[in-house]
PDB file of N, CA and C in Angstrom:
ATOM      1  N   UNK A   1      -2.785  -3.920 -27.747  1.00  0.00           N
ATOM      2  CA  UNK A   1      -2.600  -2.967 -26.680  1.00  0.00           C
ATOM      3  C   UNK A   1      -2.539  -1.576 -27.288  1.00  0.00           C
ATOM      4  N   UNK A   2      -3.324  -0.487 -26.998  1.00  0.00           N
ATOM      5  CA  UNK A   2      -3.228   0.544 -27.309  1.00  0.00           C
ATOM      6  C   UNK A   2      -2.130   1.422 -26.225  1.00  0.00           C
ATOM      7  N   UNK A   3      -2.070   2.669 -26.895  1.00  0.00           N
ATOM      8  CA  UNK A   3      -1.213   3.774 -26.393  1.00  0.00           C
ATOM      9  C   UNK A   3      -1.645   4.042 -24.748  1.00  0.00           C
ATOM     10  N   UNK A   4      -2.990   4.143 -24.431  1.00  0.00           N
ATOM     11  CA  UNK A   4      -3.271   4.393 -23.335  1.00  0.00           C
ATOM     12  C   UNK A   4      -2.987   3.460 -22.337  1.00  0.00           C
ATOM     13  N   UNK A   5      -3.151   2.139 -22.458  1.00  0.00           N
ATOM     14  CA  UNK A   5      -3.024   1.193 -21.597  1.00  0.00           C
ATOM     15  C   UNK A   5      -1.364   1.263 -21.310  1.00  0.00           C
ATOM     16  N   UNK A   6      -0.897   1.203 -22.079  1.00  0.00           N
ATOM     17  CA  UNK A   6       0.760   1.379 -22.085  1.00  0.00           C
ATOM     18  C   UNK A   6       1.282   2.318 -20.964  1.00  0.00           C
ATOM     19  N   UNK A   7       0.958   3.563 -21.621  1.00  0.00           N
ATOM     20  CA  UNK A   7       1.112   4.526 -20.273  1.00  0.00           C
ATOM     21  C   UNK A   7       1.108   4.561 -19.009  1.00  0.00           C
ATOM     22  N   UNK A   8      -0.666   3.950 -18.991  1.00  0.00           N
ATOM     23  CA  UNK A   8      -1.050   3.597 -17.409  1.00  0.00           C
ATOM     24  C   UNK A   8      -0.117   2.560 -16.754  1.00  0.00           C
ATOM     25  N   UNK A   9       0.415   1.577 -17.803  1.00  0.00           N
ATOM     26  CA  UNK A   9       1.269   0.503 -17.134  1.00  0.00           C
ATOM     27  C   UNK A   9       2.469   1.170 -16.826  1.00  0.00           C
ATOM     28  N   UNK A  10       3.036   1.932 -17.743  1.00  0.00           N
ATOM     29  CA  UNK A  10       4.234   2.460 -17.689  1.00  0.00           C
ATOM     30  C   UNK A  10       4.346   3.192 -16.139  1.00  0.00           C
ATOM     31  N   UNK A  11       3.450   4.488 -16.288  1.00  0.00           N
ATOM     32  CA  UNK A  11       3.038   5.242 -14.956  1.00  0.00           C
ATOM     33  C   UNK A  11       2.854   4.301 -13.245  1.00  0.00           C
ATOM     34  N   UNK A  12       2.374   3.043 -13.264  1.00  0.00           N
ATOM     35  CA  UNK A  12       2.279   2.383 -12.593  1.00  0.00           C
ATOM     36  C   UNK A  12       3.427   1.845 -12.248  1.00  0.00           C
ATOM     37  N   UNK A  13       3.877   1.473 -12.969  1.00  0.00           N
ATOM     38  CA  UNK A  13       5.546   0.946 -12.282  1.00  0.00           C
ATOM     39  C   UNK A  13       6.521   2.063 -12.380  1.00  0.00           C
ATOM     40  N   UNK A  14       6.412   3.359 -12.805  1.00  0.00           N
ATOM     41  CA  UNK A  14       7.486   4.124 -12.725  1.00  0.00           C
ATOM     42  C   UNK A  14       6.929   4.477 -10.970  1.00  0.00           C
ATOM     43  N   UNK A  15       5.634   4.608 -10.524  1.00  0.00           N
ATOM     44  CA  UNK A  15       5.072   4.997  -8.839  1.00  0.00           C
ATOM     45  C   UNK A  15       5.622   3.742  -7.898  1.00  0.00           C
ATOM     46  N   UNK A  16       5.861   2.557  -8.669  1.00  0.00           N
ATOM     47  CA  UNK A  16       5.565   1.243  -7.881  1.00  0.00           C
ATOM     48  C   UNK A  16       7.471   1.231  -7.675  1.00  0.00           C
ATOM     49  N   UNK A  17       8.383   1.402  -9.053  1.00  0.00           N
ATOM     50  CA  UNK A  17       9.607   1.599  -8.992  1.00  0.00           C
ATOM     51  C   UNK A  17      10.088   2.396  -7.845  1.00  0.00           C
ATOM     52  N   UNK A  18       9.655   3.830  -7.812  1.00  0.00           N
ATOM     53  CA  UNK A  18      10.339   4.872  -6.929  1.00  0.00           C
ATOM     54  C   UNK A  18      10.245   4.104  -5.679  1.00  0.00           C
ATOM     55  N   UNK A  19       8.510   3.429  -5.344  1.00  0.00           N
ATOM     56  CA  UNK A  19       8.164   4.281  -3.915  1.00  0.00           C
ATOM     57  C   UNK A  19       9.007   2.651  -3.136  1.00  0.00           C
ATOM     58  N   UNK A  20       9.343   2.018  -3.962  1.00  0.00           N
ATOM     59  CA  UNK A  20      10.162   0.371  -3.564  1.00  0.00           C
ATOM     60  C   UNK A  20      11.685   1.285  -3.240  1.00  0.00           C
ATOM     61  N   UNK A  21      12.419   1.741  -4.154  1.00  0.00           N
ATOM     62  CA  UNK A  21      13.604   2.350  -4.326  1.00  0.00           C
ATOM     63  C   UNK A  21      13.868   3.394  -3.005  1.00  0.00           C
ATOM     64  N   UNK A  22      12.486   4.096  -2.455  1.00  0.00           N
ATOM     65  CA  UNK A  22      12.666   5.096  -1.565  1.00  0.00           C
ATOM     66  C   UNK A  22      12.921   4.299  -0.133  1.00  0.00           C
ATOM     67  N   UNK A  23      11.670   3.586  -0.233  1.00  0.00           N
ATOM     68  CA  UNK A  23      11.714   2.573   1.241  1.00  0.00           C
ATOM     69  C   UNK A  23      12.678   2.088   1.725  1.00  0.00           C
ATOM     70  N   UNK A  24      13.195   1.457   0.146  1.00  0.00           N
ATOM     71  CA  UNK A  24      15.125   0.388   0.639  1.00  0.00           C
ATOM     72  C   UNK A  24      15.621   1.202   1.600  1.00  0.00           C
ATOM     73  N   UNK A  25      15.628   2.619   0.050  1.00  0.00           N
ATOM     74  CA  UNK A  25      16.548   3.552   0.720  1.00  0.00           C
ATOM     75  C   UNK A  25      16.782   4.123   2.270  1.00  0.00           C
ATOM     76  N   UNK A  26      15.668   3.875   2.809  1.00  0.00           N
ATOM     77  CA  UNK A  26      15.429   4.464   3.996  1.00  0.00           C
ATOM     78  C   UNK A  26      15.590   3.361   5.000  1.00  0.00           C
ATOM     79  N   UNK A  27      15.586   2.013   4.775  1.00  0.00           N
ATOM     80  CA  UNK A  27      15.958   1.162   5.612  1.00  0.00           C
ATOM     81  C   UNK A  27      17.158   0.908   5.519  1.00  0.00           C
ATOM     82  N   UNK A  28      18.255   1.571   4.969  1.00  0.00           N
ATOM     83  CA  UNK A  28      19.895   0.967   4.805  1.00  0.00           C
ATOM     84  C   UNK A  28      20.323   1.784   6.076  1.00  0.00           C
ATOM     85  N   UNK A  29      19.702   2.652   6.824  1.00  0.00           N
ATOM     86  CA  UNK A  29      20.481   3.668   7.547  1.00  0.00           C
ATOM     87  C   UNK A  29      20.845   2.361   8.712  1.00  0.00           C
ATOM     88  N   UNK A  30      21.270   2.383   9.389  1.00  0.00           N
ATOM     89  CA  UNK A  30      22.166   2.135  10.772  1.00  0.00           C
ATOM     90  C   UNK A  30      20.675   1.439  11.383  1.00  0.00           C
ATOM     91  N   UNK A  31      20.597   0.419  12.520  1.00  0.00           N
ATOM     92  CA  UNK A  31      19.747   0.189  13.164  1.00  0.00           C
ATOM     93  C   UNK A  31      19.534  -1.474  12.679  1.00  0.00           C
ATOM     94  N   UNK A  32      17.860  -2.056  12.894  1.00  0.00           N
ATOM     95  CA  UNK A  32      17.979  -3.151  12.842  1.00  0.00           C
ATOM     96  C   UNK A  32      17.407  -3.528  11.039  1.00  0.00           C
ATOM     97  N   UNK A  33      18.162  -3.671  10.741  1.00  0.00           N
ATOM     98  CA  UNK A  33      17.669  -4.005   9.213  1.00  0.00           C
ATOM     99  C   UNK A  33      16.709  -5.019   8.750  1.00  0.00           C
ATOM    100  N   UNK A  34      16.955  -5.975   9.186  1.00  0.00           N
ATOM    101  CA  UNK A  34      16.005  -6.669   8.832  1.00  0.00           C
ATOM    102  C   UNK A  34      14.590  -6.873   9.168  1.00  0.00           C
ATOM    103  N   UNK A  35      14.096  -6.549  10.155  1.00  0.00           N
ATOM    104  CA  UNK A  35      12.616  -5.835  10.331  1.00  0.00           C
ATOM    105  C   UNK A  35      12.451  -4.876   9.942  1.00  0.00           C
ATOM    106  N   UNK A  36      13.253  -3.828   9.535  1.00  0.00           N
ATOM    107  CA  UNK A  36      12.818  -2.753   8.483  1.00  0.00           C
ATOM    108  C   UNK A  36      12.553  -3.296   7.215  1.00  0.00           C
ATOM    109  N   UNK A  37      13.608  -4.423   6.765  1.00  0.00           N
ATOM    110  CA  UNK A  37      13.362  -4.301   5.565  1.00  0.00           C
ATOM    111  C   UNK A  37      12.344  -5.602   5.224  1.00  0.00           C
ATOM    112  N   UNK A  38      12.123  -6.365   6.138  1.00  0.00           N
ATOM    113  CA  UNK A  38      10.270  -6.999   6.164  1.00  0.00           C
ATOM    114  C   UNK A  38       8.752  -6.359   5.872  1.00  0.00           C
ATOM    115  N   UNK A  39       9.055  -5.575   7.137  1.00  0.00           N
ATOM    116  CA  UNK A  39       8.072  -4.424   7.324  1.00  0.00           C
ATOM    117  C   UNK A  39       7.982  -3.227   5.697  1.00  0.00           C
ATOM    118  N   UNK A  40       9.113  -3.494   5.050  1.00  0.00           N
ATOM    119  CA  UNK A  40       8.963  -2.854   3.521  1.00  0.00           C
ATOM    120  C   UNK A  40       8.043  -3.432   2.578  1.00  0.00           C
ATOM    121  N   UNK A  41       8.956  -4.522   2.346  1.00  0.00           N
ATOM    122  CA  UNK A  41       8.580  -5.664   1.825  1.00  0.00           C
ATOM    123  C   UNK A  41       6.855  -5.777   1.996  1.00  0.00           C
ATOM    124  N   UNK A  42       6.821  -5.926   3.013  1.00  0.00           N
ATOM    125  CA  UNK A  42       5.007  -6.207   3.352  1.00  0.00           C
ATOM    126  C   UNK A  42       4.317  -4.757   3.057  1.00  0.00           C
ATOM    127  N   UNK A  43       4.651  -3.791   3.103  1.00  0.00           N
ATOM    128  CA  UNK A  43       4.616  -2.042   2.441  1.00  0.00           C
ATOM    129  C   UNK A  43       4.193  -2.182   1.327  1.00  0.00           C
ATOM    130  N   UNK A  44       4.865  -2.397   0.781  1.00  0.00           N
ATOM    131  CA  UNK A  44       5.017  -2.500  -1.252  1.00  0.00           C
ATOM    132  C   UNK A  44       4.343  -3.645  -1.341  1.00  0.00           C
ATOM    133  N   UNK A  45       4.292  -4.508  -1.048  1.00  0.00           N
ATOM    134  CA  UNK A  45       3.086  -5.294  -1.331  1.00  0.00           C
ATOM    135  C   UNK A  45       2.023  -4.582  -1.048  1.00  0.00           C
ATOM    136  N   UNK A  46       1.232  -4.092  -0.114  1.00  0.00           N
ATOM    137  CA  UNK A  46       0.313  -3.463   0.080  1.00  0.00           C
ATOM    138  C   UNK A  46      -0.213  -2.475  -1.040  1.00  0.00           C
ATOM    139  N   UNK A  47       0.836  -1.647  -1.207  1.00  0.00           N
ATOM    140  CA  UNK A  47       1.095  -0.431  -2.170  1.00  0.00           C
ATOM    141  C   UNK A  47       0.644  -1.031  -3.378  1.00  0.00           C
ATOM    142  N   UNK A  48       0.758  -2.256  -4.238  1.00  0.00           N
ATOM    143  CA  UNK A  48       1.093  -3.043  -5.294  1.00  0.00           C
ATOM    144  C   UNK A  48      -0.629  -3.792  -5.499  1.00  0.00           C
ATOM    145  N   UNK A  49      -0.923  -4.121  -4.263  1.00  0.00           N
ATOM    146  CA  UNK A  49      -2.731  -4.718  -3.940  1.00  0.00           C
ATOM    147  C   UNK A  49      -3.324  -3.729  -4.602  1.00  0.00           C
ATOM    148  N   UNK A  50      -3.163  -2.312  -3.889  1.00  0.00           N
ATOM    149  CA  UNK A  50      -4.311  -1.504  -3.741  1.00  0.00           C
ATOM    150  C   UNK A  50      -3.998  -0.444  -4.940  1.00  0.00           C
ATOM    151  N   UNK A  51      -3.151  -0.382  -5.892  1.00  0.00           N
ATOM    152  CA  UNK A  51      -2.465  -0.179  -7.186  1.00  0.00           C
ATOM    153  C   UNK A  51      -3.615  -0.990  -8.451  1.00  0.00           C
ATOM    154  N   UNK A  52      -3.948  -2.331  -7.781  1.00  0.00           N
ATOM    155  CA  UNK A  52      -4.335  -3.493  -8.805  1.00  0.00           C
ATOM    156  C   UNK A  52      -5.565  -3.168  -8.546  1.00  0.00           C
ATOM    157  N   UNK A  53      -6.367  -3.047  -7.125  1.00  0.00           N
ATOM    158  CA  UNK A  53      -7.594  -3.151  -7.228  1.00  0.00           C
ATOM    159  C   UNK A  53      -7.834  -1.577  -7.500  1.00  0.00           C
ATOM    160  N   UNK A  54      -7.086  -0.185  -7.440  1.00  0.00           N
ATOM    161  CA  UNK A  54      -7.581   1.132  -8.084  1.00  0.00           C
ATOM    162  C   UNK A  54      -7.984   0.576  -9.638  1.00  0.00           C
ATOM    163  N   UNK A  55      -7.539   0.125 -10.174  1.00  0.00           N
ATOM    164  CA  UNK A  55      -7.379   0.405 -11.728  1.00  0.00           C
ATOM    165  C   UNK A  55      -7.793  -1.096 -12.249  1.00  0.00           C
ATOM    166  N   UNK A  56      -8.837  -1.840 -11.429  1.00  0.00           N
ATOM    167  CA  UNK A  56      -9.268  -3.013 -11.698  1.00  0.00           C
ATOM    168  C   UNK A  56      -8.205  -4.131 -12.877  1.00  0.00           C
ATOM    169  N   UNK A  57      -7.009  -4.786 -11.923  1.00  0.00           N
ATOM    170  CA  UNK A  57      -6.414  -5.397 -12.889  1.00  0.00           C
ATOM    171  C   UNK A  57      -6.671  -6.836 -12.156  1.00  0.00           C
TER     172      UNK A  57
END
């Protein structure tokens, strides 16, 4: 594994880390939680697909 590939992996889960961390975050407020936090869930998966097929993994 070279330096570059590293990065890109690194960079990829530091985008894939936040944008999981932001979503939670935004579904803890008051209301119905658990279809928010489905409807995440199925989010970040999405986010995570189209992550794999940008950068052909």
């Amino acid at each position: 594994m070279n330096a570059r590939n590293f990065a890109r992996g690194m960079g990829i889960g530091m985008v894939v880390g936040s944008a999981i961390g932001m979503t939670i975050a935004a579904t803890n407020k008051k209301g119905n939680r658990q279809k928010k936090l489905s409807k995440t869930i199925r989010t970040v998966g999405d986010i995570v697909e189209n992550l794999g097929n940008t950068f052909n993994m």
